[in-house]
C-alpha atoms as a PDB file:
ATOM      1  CA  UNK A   1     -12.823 -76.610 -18.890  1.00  0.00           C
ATOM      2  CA  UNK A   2     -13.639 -72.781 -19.726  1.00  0.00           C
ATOM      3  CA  UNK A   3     -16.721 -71.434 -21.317  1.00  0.00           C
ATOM      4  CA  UNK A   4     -16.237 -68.397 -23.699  1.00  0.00           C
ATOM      5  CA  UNK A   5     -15.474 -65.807 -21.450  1.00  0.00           C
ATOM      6  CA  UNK A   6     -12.214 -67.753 -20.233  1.00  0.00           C
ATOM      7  CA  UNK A   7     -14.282 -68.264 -17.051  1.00  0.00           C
ATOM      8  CA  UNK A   8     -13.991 -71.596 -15.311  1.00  0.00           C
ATOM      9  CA  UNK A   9     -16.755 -73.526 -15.690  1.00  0.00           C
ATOM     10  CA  UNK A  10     -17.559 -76.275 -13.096  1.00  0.00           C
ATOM     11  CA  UNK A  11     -20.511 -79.257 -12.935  1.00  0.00           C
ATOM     12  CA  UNK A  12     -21.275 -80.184  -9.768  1.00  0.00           C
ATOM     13  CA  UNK A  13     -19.848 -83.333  -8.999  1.00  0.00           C
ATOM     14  CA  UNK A  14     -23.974 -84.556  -7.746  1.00  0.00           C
ATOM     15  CA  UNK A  15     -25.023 -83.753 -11.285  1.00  0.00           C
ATOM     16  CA  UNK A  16     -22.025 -85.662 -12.817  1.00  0.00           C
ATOM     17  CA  UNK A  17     -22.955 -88.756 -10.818  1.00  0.00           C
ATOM     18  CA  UNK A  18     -26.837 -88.358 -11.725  1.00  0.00           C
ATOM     19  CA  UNK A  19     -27.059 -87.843 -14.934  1.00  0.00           C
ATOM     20  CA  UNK A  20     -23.138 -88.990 -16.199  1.00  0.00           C
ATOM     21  CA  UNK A  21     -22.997 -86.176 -18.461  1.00  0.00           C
ATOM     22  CA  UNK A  22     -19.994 -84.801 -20.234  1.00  0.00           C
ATOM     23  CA  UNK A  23     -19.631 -81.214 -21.747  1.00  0.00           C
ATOM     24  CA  UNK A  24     -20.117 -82.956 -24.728  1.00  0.00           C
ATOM     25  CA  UNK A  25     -23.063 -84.606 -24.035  1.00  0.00           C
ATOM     26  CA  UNK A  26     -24.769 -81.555 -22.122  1.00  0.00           C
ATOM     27  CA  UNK A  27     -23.905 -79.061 -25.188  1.00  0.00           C
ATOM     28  CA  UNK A  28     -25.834 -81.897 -27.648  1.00  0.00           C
ATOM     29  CA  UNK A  29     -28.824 -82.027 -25.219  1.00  0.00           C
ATOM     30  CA  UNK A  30     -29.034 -77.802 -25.190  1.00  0.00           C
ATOM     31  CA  UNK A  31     -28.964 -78.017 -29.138  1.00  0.00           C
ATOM     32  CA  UNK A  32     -31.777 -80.666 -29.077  1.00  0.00           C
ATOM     33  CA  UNK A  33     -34.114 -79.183 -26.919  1.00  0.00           C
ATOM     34  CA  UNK A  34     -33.345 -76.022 -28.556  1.00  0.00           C
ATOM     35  CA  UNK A  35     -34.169 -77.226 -32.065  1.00  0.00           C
ATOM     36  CA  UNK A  36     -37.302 -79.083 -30.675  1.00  0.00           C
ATOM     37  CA  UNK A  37     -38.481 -75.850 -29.799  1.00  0.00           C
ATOM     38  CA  UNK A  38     -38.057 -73.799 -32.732  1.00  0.00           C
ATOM     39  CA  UNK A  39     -39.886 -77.050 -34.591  1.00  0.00           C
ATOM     40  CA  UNK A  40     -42.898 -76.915 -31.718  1.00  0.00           C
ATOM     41  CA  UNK A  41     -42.600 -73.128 -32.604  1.00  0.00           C
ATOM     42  CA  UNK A  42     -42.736 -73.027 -36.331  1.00  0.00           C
ATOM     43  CA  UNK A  43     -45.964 -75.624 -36.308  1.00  0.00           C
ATOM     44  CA  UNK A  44     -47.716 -73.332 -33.933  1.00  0.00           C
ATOM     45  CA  UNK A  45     -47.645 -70.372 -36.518  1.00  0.00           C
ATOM     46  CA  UNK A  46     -48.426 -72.841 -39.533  1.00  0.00           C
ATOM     47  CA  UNK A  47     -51.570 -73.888 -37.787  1.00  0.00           C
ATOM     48  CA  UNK A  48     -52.472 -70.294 -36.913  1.00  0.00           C
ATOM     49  CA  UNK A  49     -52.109 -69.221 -40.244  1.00  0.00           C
ATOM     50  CA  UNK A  50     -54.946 -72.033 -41.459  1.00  0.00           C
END
């Protein structure tokens, strides 16, 4: 597994067995909490506008 720099990327094996999360599964959870906060975001500056 490589990120975009060609650099290796490793999990530790203590967060594999914690959580039993794949790359997969780890870049889906980044984009969700991501997109949560650009929605918590975007209703913060609709209710300051009112």
């Amino acid at each position: 597994m490589s990120d975009l720099s060609g650099k290796k990327v490793e999990f530790p094996e203590f967060y594999k067995q914690t959580y039993g999360l794949s790359y997969a599964d780890e870049i889906a959870t980044l984009k969700y909490g991501y997109a949560m906060l650009t929605i918590a975001s975007q209703m913060e500056k609709l209710v300051q506008q009112k």
